[in-house]
C-alpha atoms as a PDB file:
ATOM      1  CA  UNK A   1       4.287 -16.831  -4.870  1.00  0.00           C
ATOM      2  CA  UNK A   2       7.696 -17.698  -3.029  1.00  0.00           C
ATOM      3  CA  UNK A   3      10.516 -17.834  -5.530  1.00  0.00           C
ATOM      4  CA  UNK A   4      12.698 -21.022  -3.715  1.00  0.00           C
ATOM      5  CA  UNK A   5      16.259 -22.300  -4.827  1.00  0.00           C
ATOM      6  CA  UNK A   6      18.374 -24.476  -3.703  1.00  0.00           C
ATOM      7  CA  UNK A   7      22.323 -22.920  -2.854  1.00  0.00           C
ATOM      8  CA  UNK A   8      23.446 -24.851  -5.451  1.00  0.00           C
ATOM      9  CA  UNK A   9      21.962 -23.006  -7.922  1.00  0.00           C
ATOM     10  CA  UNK A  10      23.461 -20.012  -7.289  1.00  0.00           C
ATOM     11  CA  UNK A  11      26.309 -21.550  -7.914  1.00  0.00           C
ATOM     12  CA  UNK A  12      24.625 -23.082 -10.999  1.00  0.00           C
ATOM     13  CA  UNK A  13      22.477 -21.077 -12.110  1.00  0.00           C
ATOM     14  CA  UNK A  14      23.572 -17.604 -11.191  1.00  0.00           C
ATOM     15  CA  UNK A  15      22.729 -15.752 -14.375  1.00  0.00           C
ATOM     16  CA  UNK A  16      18.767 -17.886 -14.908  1.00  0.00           C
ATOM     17  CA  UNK A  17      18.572 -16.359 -10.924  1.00  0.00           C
ATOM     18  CA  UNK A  18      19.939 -12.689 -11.282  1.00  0.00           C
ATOM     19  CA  UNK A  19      17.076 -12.635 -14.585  1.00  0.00           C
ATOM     20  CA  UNK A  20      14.192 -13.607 -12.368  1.00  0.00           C
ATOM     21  CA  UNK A  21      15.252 -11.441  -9.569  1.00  0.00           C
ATOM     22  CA  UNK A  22      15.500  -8.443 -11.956  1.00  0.00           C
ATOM     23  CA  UNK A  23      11.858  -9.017 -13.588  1.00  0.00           C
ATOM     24  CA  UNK A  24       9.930 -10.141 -10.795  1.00  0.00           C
ATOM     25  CA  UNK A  25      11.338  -7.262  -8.507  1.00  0.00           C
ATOM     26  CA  UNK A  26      10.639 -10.205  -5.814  1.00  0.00           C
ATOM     27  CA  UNK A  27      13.189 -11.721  -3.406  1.00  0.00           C
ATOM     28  CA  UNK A  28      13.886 -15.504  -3.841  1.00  0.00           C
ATOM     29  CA  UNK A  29      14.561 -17.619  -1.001  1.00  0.00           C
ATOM     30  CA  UNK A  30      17.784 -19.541  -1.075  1.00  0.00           C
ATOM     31  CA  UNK A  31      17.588 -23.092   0.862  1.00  0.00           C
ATOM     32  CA  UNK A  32      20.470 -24.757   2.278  1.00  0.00           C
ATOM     33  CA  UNK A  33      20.006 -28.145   3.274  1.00  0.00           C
ATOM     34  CA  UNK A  34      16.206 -28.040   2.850  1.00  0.00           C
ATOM     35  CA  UNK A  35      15.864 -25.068   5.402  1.00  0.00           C
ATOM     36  CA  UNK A  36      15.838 -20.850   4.455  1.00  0.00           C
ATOM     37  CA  UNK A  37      19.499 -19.407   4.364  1.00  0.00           C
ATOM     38  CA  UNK A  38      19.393 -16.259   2.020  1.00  0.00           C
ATOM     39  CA  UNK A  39      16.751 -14.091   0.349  1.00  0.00           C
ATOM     40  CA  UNK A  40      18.523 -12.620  -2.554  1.00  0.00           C
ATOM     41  CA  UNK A  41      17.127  -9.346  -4.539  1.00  0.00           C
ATOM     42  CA  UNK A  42      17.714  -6.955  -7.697  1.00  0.00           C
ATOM     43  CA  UNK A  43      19.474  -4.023  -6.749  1.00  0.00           C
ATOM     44  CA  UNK A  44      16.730  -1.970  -7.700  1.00  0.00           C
ATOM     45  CA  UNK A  45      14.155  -3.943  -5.503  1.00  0.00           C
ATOM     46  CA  UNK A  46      16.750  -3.670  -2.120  1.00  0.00           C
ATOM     47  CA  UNK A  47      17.032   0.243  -2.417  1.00  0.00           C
ATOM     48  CA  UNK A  48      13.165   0.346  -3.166  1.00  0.00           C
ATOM     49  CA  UNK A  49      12.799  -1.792   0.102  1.00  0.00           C
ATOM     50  CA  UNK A  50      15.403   0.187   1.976  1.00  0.00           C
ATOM     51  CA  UNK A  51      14.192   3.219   0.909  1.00  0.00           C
ATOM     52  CA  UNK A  52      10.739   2.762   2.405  1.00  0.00           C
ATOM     53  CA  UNK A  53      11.884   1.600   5.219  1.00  0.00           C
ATOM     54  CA  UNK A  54      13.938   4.522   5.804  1.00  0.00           C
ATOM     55  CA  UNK A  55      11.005   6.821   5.151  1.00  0.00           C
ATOM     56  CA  UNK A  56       9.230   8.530   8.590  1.00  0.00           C
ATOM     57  CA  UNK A  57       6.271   8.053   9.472  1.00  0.00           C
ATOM     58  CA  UNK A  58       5.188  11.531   8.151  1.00  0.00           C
ATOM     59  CA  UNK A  59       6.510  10.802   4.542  1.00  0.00           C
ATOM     60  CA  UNK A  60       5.065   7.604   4.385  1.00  0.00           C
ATOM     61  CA  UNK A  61       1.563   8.698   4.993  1.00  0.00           C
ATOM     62  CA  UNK A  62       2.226  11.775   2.390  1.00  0.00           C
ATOM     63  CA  UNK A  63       3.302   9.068  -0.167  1.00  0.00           C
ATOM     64  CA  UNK A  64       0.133   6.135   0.593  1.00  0.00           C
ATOM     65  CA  UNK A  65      -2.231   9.921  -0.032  1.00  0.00           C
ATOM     66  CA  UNK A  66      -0.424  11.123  -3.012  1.00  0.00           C
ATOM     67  CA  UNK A  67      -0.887   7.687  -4.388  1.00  0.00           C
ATOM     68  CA  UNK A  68      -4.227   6.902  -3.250  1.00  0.00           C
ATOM     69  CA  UNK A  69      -5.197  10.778  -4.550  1.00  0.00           C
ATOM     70  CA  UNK A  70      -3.777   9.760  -7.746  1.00  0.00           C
ATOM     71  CA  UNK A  71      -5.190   6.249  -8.574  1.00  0.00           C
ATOM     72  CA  UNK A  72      -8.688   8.527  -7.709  1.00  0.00           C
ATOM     73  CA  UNK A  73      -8.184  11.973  -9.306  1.00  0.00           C
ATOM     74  CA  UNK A  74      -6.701  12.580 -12.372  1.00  0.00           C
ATOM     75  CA  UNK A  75      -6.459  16.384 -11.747  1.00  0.00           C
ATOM     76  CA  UNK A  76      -7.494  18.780  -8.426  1.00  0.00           C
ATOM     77  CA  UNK A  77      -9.971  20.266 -10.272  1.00  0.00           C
ATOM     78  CA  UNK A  78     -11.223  16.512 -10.045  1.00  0.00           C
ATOM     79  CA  UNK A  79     -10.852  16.245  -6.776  1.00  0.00           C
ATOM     80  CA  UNK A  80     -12.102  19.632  -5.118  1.00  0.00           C
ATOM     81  CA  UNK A  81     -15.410  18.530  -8.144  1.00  0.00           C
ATOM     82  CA  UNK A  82     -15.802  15.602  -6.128  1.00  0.00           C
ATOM     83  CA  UNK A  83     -15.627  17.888  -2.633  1.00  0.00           C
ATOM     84  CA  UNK A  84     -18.514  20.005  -3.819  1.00  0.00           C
ATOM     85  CA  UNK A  85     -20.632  17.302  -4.876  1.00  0.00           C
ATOM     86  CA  UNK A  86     -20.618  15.949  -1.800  1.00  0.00           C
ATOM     87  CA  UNK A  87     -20.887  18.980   0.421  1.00  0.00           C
ATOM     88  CA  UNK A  88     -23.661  19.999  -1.829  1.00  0.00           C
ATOM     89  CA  UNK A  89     -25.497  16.345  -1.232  1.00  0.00           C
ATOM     90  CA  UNK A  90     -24.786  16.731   2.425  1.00  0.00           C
ATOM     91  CA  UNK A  91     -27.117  19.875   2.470  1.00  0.00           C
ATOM     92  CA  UNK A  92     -29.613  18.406  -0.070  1.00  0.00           C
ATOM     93  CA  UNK A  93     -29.957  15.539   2.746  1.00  0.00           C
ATOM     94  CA  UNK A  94     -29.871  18.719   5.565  1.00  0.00           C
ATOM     95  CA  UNK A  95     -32.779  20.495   3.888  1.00  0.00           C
ATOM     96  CA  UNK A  96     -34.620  16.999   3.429  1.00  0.00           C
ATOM     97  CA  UNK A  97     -34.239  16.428   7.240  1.00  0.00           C
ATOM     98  CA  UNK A  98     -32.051  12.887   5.755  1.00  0.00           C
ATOM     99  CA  UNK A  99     -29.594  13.138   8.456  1.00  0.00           C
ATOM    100  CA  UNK A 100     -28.365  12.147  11.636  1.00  0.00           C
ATOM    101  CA  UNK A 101     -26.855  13.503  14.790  1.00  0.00           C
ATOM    102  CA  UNK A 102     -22.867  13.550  15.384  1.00  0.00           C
ATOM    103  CA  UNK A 103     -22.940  10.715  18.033  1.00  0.00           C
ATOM    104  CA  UNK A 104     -25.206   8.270  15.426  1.00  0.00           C
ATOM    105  CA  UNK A 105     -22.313   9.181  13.054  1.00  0.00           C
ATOM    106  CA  UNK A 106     -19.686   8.243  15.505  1.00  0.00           C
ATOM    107  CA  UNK A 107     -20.981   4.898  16.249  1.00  0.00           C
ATOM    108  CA  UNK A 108     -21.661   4.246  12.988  1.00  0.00           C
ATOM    109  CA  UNK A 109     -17.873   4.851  12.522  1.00  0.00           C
ATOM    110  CA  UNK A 110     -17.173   2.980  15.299  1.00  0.00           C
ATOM    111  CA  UNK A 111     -18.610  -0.271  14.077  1.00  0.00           C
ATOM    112  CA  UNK A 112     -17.602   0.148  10.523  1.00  0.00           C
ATOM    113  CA  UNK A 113     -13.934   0.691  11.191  1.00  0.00           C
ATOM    114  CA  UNK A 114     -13.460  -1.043  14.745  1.00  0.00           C
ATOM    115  CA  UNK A 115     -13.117   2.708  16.039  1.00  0.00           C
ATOM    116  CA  UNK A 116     -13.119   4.052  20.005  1.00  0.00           C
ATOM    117  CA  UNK A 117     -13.321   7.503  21.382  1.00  0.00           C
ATOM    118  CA  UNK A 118     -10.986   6.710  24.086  1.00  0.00           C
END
């Protein structure tokens, strides 16, 4: 939720502010006569923001895999376990004659994530 102050509390209030800016990590929106004027932030929170922002587009996607990988997989060994079990499902389905052909695997793509092949 929106952290809002009036500019008088900064004035006021400075230290009560700098305290919830530090634990929340969360900007807070300073009002001056009833309309947005300033978002302040923790130090820590700007150079978090500025350093993402100043990430490329290639280190950004390494970082949203490494942390995706590691919310999933404790270890690699987890991971490439997790590989194998599904390759070796894939050819369980194969041998059963459970499977389908590339292009019914495309559009089935295609609807589930809003895909095109353009």
């Amino acid at each position: 939720m929106a952290l809002i102050r009036p500019c008088a509390d900064l004035r006021n209030n400075y230290n009560e502010i700098s305290k919830i800016c530090h634990e929340t990590k969360e900007p807070m929106y300073i009002t001056k006569n009833g309309t947005n004027d300033l978002v302040v932030l923790s130090d820590e929170a700007y150079e978090t923001f500025v350093k993402i922002n100043q990430e490329t587009e290639e280190e950004r996607i390494e970082r949203l895999v490494s942390e995706h990988f590691d919310k999933q997989y404790a270890t690699f060994e987890e991971f490439q376990k997790a590989i194998w079990d599904k390759v070796e499902q894939a050819l369980k389905d194969v041998e059963e004659g459970n499977y389908c052909t590339m292009e019914e695997a495309m559009e089935e793509l295609e609807k589930e994530y809003g895909l095109s092949r353009e």
